[in-house]
N, C-alpha and C. Protein backbone atom coordinates (compact mmCIF):
# COMPACT_ATOMS: atom_id res chain seq x y z
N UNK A 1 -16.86 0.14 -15.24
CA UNK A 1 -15.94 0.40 -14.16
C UNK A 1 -15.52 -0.92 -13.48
N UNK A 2 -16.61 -1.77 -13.59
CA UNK A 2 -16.00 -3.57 -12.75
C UNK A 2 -15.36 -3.77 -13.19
N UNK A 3 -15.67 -3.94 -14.81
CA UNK A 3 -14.37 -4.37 -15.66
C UNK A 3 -13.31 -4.21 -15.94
N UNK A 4 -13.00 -2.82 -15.30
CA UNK A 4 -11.91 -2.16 -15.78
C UNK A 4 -10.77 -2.55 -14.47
N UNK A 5 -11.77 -2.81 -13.01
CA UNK A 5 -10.83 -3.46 -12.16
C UNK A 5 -10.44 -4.69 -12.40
N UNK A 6 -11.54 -5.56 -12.92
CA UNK A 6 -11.38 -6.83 -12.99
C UNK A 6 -10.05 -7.61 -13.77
N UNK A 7 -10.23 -6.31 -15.04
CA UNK A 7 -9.41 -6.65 -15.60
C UNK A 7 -7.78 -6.47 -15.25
N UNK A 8 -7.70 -4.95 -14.19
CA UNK A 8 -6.32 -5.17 -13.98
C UNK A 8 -6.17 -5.69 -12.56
N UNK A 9 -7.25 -6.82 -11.94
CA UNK A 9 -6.54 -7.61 -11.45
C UNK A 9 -6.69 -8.82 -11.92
N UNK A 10 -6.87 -9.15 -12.76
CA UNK A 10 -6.32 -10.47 -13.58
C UNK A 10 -4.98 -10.00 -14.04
N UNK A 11 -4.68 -8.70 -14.58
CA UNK A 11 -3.37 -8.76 -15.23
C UNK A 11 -2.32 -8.69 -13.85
N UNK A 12 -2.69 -7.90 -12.60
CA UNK A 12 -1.63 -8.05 -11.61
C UNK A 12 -1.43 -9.47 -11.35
N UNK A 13 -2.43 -10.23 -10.92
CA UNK A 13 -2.56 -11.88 -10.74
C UNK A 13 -1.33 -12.64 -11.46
N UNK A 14 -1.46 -12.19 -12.79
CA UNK A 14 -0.60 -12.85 -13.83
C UNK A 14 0.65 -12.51 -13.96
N UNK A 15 0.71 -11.26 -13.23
CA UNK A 15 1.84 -10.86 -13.66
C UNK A 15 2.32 -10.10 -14.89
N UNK A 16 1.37 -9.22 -15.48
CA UNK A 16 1.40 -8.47 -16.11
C UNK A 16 0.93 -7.27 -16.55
N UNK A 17 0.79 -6.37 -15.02
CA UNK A 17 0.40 -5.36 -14.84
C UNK A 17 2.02 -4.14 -14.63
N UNK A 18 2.86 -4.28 -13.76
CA UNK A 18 4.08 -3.69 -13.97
C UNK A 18 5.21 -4.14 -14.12
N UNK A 19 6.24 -3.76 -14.98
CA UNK A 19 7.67 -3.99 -15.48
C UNK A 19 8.40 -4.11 -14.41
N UNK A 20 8.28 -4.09 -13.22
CA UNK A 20 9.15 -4.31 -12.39
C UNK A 20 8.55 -4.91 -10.72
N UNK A 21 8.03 -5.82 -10.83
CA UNK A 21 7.57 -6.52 -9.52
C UNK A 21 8.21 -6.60 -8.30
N UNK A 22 10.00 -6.87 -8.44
CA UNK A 22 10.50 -6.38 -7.23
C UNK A 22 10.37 -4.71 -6.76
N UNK A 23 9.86 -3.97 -7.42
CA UNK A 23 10.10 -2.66 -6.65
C UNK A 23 8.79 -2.60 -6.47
N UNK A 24 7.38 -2.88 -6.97
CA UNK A 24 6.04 -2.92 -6.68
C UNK A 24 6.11 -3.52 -5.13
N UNK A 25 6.65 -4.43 -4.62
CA UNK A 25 6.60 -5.33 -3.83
C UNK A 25 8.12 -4.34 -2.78
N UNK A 26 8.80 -3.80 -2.79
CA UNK A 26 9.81 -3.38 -1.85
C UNK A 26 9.09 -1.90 -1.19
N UNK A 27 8.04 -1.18 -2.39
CA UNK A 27 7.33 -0.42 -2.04
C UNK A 27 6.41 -0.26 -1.17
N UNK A 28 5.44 -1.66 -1.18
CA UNK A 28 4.14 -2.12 -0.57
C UNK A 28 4.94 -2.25 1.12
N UNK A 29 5.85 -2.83 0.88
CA UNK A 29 6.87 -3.64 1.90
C UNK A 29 6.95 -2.47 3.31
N UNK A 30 7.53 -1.43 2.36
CA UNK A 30 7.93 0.28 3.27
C UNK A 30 6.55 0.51 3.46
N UNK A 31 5.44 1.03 2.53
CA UNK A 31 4.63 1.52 3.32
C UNK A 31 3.82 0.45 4.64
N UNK A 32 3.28 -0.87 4.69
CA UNK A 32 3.19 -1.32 5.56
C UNK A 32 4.24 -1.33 6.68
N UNK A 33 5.28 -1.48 6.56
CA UNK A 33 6.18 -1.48 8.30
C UNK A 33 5.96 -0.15 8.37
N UNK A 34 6.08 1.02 7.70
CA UNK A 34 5.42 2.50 8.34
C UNK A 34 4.44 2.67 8.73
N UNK A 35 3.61 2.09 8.34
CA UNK A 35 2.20 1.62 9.20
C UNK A 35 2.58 0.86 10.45
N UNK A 36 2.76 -0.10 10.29
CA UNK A 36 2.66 -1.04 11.35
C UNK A 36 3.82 -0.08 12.78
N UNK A 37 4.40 0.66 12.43
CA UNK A 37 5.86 0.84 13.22
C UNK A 37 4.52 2.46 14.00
N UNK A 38 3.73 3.11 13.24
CA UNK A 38 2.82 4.02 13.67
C UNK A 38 1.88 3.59 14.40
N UNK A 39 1.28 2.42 14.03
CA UNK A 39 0.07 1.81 14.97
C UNK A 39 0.69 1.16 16.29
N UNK A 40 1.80 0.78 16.04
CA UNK A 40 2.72 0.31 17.78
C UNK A 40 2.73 1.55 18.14
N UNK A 41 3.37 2.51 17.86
CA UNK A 41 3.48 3.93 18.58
C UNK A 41 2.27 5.05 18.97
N UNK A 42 1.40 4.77 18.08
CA UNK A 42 0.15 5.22 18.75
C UNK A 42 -0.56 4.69 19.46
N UNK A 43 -0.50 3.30 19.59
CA UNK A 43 -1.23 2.54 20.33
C UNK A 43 -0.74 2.86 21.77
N UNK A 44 0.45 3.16 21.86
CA UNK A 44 0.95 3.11 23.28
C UNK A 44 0.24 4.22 23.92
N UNK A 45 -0.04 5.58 23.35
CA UNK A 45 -0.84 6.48 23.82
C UNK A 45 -2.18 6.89 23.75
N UNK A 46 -3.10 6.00 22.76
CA UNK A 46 -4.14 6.23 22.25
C UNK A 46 -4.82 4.62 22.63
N UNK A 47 -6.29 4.79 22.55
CA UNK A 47 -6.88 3.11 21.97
C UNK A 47 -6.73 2.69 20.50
N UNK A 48 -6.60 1.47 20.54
CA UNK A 48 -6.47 0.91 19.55
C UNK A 48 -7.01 1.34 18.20
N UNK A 49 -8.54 1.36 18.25
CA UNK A 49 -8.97 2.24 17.08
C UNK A 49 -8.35 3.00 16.74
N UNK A 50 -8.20 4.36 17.54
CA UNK A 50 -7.32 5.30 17.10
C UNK A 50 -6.10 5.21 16.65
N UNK A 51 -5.49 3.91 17.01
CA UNK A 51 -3.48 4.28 16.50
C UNK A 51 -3.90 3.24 14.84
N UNK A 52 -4.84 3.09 14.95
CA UNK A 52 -5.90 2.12 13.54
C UNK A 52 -5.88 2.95 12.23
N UNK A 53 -6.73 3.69 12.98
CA UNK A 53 -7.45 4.65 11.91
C UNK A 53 -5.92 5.91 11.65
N UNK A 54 -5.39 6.21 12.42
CA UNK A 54 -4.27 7.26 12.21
C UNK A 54 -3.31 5.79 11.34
N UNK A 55 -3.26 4.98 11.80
CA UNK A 55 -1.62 4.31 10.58
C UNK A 55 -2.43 4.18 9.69
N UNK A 56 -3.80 3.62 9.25
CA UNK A 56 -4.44 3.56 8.21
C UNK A 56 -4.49 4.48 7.23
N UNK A 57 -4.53 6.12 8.24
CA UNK A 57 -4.65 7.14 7.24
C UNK A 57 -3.25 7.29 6.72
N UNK A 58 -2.29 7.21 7.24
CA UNK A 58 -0.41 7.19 6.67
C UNK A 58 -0.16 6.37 6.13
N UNK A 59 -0.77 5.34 6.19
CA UNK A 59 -0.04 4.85 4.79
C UNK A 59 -0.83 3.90 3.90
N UNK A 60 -2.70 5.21 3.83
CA UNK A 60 -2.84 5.58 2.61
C UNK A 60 -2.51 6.73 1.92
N UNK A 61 -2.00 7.85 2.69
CA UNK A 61 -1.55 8.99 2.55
C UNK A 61 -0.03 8.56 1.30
N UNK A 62 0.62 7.11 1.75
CA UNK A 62 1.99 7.25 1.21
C UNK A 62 2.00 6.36 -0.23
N UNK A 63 0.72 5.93 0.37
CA UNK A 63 0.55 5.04 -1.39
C UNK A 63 0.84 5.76 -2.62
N UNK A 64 0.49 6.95 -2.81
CA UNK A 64 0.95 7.35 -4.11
C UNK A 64 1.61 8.07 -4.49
N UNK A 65 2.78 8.88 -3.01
CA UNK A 65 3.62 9.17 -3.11
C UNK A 65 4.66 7.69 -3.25
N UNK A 66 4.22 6.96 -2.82
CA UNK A 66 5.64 5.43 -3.20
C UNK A 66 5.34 5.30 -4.51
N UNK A 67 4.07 5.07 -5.26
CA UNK A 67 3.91 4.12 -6.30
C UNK A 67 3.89 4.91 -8.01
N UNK A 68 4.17 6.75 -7.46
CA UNK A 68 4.20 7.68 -8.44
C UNK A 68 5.67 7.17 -9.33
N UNK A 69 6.38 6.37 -9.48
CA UNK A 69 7.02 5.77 -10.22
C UNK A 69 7.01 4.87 -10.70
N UNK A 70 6.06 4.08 -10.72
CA UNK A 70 6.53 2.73 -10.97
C UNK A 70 5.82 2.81 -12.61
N UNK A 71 6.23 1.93 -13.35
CA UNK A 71 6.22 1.61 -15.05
C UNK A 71 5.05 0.80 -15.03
N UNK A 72 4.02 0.73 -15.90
CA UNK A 72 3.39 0.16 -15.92
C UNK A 72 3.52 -0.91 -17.19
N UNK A 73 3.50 -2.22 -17.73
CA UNK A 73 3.91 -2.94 -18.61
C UNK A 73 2.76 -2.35 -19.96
């Protein structure tokens, strides 16, 4: 199982894990500012932890609804 990460992050490293790096990267892009744009807005009503742990959970929630397309090389 190490290996099996290890190995695909040497191939992301290199650059040869997906066929299309600008959309890997425009993806990552959206789900962090949806995070980040949730943890400003919860923060305003909640403590910090909390507007934390809630953007944390959204956008791991959106990771694989964004990344259910992408090609793998």
């Amino acid at each position: 199982m190490f290996g099996m990460a290890m190995n695909s992050a040497k191939l992301f490293v290199t650059g040869k894990l997906f066929q299309d790096y600008s959309k890997v990267i425009r993806q990552m892009l959206i789900a962090i500012a949806i995070g980040v744009v949730i943890l400003y807005g919860v923060a305003q009503v909640a403590p910090i932890w909390a507007a934390a742990a809630v953007a944390g959970a959204v956008s791991g929630f959106l990771q694989p609804i964004l990344f259910k397309d992408l090609k793998y090389a």
